[in-house]
Structures are given as structure tokens and as C-alpha cells.
PDB file of N, CA and C in Angstrom:
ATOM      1  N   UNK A   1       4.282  38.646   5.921  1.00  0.00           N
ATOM      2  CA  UNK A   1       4.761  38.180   7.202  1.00  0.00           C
ATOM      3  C   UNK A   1       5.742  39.224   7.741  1.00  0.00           C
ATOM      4  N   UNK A   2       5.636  39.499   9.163  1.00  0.00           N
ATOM      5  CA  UNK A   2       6.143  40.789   9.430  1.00  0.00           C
ATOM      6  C   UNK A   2       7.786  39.687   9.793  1.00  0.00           C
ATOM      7  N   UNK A   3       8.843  40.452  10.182  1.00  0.00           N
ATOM      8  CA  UNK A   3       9.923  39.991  10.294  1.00  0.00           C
ATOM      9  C   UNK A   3       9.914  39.194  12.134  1.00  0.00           C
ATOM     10  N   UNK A   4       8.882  39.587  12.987  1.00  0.00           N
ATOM     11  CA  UNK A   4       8.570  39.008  14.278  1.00  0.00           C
ATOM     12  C   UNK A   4       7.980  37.625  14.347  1.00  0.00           C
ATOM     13  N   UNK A   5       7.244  37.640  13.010  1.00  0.00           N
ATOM     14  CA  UNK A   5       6.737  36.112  12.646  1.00  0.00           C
ATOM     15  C   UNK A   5       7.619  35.696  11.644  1.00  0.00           C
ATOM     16  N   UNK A   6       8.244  36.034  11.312  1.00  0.00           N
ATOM     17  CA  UNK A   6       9.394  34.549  10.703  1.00  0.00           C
ATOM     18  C   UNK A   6       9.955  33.548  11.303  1.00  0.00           C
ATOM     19  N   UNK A   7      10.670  34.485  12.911  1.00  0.00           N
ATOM     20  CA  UNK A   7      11.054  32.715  13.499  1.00  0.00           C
ATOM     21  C   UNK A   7       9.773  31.691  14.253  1.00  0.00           C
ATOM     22  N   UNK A   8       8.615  32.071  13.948  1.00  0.00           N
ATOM     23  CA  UNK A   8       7.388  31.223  14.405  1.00  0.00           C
ATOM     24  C   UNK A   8       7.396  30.484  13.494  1.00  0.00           C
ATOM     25  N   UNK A   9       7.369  30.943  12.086  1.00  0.00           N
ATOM     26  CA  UNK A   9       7.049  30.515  10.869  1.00  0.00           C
ATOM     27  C   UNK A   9       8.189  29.274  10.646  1.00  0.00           C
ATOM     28  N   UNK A  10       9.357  29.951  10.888  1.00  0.00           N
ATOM     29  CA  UNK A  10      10.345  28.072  10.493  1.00  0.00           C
ATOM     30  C   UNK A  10      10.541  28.014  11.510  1.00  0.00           C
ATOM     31  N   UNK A  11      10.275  27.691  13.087  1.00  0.00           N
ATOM     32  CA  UNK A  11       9.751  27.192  14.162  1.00  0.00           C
ATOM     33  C   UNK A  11       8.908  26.055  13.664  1.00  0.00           C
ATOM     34  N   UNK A  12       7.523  27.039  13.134  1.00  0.00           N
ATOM     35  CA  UNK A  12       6.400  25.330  12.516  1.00  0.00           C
ATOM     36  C   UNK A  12       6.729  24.487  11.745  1.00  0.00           C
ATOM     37  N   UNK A  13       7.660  25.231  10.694  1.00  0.00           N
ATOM     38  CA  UNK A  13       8.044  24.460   9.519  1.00  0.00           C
ATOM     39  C   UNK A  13       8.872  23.346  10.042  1.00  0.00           C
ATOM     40  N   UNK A  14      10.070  23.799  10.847  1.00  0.00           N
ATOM     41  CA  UNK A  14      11.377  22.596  11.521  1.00  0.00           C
ATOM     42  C   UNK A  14       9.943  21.743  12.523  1.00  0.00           C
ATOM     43  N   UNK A  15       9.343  21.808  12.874  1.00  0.00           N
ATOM     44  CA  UNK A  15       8.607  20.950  13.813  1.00  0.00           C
ATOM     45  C   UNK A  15       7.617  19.937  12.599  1.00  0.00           C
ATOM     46  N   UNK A  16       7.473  20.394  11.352  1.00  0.00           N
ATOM     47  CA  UNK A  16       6.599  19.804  10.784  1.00  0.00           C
ATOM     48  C   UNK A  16       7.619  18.273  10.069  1.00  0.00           C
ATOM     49  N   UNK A  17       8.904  19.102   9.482  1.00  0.00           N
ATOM     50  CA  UNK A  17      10.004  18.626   9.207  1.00  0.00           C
ATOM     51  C   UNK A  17      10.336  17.632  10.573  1.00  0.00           C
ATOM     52  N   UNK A  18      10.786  17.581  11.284  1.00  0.00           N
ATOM     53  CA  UNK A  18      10.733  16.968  12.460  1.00  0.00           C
ATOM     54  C   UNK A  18       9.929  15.692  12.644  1.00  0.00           C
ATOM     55  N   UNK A  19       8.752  15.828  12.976  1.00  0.00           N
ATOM     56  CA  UNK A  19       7.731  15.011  12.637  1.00  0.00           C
ATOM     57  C   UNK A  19       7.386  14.070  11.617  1.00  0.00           C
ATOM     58  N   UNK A  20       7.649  14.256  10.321  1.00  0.00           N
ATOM     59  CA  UNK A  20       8.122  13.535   9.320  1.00  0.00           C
ATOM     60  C   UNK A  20       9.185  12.598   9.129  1.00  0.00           C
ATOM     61  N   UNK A  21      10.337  13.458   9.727  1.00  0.00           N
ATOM     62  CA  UNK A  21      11.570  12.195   9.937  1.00  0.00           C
ATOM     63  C   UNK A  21      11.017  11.445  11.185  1.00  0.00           C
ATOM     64  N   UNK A  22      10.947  11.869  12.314  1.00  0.00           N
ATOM     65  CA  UNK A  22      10.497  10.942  13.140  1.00  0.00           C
ATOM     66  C   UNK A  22       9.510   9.697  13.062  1.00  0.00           C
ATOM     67  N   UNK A  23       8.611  10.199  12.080  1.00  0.00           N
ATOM     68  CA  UNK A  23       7.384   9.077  11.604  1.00  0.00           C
ATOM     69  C   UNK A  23       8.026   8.520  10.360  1.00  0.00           C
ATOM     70  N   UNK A  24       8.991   8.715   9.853  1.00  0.00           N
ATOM     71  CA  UNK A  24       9.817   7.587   8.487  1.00  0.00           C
ATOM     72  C   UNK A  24      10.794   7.060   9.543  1.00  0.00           C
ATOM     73  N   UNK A  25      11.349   7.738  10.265  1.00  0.00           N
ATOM     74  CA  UNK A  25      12.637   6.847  11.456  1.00  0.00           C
ATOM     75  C   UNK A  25      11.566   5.347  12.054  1.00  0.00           C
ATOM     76  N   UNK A  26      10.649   5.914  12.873  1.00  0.00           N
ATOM     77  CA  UNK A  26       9.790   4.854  13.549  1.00  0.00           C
ATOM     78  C   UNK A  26       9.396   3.713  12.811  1.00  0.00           C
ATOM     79  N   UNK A  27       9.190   4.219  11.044  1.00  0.00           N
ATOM     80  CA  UNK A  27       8.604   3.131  10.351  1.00  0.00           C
ATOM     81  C   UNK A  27      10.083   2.086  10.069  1.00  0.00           C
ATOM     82  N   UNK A  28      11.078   2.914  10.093  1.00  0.00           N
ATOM     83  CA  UNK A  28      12.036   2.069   9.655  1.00  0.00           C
ATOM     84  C   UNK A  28      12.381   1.167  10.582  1.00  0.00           C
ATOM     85  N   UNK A  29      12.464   1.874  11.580  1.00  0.00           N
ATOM     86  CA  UNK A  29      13.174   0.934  12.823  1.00  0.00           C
ATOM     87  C   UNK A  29      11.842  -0.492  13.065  1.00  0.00           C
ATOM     88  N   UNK A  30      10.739  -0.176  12.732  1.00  0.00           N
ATOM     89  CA  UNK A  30       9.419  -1.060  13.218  1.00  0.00           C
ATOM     90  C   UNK A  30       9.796  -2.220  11.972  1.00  0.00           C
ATOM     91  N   UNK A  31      10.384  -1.584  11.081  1.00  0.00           N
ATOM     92  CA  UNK A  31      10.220  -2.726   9.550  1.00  0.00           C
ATOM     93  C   UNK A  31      11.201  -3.777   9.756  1.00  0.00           C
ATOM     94  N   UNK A  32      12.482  -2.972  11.415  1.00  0.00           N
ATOM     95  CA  UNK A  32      13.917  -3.695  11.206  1.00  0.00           C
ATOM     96  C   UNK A  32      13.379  -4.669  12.257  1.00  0.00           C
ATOM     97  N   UNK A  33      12.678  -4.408  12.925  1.00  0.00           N
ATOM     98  CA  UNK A  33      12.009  -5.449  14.584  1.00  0.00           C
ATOM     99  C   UNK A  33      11.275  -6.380  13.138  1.00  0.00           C
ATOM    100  N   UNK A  34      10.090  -5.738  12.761  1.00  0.00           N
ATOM    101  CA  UNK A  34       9.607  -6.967  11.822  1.00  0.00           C
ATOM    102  C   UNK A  34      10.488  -8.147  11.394  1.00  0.00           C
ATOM    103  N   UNK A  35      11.663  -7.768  10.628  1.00  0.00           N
ATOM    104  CA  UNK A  35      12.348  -8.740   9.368  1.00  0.00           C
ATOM    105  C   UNK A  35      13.209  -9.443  10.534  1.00  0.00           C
ATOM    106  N   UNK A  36      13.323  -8.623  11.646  1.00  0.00           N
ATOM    107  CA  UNK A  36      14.259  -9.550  12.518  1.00  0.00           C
ATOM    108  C   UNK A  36      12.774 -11.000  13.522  1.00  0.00           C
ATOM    109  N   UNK A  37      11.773 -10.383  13.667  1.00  0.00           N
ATOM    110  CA  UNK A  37      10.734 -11.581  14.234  1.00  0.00           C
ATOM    111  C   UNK A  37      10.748 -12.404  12.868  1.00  0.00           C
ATOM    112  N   UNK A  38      10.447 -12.162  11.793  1.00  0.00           N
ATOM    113  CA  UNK A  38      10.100 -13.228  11.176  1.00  0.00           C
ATOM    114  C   UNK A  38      11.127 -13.951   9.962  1.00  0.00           C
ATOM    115  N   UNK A  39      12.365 -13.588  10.152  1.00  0.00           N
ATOM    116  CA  UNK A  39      13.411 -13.672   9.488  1.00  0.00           C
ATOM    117  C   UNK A  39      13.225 -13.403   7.842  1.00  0.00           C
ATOM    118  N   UNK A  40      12.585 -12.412   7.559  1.00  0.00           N
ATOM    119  CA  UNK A  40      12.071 -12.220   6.220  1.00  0.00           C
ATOM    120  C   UNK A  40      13.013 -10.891   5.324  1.00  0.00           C
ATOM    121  N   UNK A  41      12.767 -10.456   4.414  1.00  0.00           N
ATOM    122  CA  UNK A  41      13.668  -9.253   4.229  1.00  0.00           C
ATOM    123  C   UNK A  41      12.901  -8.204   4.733  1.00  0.00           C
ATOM    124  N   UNK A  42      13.290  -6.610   4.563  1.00  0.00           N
ATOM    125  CA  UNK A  42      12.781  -5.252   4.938  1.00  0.00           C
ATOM    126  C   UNK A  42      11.896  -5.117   4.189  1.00  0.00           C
ATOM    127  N   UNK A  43      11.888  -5.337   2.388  1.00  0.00           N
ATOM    128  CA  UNK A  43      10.529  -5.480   1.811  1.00  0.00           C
ATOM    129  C   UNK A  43       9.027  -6.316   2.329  1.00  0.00           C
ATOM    130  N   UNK A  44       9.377  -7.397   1.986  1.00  0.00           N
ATOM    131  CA  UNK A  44       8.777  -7.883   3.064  1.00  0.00           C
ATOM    132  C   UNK A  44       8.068  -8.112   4.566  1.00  0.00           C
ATOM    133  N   UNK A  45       8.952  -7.443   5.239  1.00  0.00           N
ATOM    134  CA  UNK A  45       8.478  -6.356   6.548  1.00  0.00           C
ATOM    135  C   UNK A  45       7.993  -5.545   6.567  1.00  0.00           C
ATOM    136  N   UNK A  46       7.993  -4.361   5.596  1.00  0.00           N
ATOM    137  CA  UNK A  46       7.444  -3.474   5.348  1.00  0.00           C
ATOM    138  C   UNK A  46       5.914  -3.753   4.936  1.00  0.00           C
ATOM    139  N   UNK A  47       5.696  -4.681   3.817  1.00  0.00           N
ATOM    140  CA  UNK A  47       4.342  -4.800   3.236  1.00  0.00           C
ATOM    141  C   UNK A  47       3.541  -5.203   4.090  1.00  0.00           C
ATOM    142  N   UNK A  48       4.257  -6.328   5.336  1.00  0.00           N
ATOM    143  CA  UNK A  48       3.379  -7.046   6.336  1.00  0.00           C
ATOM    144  C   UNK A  48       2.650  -6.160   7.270  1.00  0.00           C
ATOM    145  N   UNK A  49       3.575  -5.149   7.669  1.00  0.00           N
ATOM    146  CA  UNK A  49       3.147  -4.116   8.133  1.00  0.00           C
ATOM    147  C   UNK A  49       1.828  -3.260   7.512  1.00  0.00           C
ATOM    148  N   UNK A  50       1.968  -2.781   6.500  1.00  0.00           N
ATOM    149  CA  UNK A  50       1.279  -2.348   5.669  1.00  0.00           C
ATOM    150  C   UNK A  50      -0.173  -3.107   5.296  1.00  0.00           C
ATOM    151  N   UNK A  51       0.370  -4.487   5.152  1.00  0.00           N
ATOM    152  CA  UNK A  51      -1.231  -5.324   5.570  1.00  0.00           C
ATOM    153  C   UNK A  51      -2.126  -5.808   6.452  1.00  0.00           C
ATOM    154  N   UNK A  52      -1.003  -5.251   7.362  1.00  0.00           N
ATOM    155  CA  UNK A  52      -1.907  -5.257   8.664  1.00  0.00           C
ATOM    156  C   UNK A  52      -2.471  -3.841   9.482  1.00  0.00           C
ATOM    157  N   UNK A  53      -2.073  -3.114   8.644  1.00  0.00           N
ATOM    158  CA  UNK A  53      -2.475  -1.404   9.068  1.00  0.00           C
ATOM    159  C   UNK A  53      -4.253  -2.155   8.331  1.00  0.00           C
ATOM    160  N   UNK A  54      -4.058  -1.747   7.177  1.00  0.00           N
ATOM    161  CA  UNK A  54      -5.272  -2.435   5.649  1.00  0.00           C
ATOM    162  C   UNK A  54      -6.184  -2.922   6.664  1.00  0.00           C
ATOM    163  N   UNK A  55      -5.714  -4.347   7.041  1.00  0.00           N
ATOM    164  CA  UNK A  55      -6.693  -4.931   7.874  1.00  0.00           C
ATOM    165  C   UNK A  55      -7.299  -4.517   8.780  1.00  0.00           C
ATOM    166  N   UNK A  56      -6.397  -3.932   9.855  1.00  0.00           N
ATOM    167  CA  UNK A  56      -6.895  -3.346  11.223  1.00  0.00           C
ATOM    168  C   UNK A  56      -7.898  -1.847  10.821  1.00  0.00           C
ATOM    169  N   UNK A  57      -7.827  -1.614   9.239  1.00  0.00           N
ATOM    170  CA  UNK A  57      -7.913   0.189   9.390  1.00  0.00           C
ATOM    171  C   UNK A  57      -7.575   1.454  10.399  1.00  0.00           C
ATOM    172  N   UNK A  58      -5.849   0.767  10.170  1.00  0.00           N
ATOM    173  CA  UNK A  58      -5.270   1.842  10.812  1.00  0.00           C
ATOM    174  C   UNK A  58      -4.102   2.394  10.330  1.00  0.00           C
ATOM    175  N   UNK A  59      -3.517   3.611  10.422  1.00  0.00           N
ATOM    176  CA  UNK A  59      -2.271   4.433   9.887  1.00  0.00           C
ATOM    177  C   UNK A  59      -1.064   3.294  10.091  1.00  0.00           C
ATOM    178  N   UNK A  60      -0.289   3.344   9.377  1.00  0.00           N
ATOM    179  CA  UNK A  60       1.080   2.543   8.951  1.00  0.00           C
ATOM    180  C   UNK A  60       1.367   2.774  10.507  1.00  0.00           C
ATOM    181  N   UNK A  61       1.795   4.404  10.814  1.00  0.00           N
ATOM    182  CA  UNK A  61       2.650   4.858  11.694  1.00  0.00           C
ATOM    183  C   UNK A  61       2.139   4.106  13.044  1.00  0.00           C
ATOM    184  N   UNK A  62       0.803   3.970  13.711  1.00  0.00           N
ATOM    185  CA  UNK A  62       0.204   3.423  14.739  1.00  0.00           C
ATOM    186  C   UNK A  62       0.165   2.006  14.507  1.00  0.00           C
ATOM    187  N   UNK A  63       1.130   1.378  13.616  1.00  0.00           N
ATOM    188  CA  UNK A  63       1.152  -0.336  13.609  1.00  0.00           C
ATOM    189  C   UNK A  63       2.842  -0.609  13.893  1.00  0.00           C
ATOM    190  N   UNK A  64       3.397   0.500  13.336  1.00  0.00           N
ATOM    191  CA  UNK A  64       4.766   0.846  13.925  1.00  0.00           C
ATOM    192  C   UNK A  64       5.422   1.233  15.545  1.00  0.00           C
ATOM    193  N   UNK A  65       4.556   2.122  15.653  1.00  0.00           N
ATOM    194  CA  UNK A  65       4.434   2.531  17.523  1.00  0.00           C
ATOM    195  C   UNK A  65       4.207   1.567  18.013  1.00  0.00           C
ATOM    196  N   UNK A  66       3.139   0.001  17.840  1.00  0.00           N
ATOM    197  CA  UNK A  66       2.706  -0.863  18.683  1.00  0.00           C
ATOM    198  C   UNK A  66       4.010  -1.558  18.472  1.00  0.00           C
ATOM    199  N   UNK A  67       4.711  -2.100  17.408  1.00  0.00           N
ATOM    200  CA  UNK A  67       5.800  -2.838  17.374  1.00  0.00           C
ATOM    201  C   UNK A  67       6.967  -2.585  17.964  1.00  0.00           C
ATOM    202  N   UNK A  68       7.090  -0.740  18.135  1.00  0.00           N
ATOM    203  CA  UNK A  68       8.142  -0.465  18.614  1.00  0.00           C
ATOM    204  C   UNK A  68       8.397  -0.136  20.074  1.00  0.00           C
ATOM    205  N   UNK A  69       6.745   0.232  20.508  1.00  0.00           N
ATOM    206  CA  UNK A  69       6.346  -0.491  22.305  1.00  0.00           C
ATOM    207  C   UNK A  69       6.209  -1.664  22.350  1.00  0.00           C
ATOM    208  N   UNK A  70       6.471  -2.795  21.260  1.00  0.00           N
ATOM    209  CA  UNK A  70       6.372  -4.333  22.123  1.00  0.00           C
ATOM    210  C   UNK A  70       4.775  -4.472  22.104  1.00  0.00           C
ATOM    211  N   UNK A  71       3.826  -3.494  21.764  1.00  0.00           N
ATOM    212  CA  UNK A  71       2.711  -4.396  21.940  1.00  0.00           C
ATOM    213  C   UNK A  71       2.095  -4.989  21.318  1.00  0.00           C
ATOM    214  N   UNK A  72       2.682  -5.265  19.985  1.00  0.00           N
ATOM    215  CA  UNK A  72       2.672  -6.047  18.538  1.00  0.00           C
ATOM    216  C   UNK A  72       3.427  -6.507  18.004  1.00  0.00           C
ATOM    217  N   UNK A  73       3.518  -7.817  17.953  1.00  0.00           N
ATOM    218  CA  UNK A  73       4.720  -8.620  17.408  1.00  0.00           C
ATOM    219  C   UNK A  73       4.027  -9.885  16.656  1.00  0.00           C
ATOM    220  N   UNK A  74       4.876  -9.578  15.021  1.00  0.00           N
ATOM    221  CA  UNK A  74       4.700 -10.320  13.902  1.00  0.00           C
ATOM    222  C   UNK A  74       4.682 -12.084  14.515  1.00  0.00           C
ATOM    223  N   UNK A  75       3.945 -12.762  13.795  1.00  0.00           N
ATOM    224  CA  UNK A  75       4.563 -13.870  13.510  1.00  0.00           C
ATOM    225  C   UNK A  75       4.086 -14.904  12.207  1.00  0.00           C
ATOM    226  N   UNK A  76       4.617 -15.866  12.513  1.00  0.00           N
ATOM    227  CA  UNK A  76       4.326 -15.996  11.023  1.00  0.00           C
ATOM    228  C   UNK A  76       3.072 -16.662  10.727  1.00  0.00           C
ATOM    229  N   UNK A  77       2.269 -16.933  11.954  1.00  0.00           N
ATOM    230  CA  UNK A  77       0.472 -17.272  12.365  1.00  0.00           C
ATOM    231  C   UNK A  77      -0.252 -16.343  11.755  1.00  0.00           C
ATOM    232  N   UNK A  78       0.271 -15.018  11.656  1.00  0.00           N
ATOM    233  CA  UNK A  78      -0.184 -13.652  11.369  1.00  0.00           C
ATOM    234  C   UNK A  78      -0.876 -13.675   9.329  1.00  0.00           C
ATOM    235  N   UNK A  79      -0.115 -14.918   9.211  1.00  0.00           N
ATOM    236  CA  UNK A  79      -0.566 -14.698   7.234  1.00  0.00           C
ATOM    237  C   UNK A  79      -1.690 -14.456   6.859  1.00  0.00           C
TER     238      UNK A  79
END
């Protein structure tokens, strides 16, 4: 790597890094909307989540985004 591509190089890296916290931030904050709709703990929020990715066959992170736009909300009909 010549020394002109290094700051490209941790450019991608901080953006990849980036992206990662942002998609563990989103899951967290989606797990804290969960446990607060269904008065359950964060474990618990978390897995519901997680079983409803399973079900739907879809990524954790895109069951998180719908919760955290409001266009998915737990309840406890949902079992």
C-alpha cells in the first residue's frame, strides 16, 4: 500500500467500524422500545426480536429499523 492509499484504507476501515456500532446502537435502542411495549426485561426483548427476524426471514438489524421507525410494535398478541 503506497502511503496515498493509507488514508482511504482507515477511511474504509473507520466507516466499516462505524457501521457496526451503529447496527449494535440500533439493536440496542430497538431491544429498549421492545422491553418498554411489553414490560418484559432486555433479554427477553432481545430474543423476541430475534424470533421474529426467524419468522419473518429477516436480518435482526431490519426488525430493529421497523421498531425504531414505529413501523413495528411488539405486543404481547405477537407470542
Amino acid at each position: 500500500m503506497s502511503r496515498h492509499d493509507a488514508p482511504w484504507a482507515l477511511y474504509r476501515e473507520s466507516h466499516r467500524l462505524d457501521h457496526r456500532l451503529l447496527t449494535h446502537a440500533g439493536i440496542h435502542q430497538a431491544t429498549g422500545m421492545v422491553l418498554a411495549q411489553l414490560d418484559i426485561s432486555a433479554t427477553e426483548a432481545l430474543a423476541r426480536m430475534r424470533a421474529h427476524a426467524f419468522a419473518e426471514h429477516r436480518m435482526l438489524i431490519e426488525v430493529a429499523n421497523d421498531v425504531l421507525s414505529r413501523q413495528l410494535r411488539f405486543t404481547n398478541a405477537m407470542l
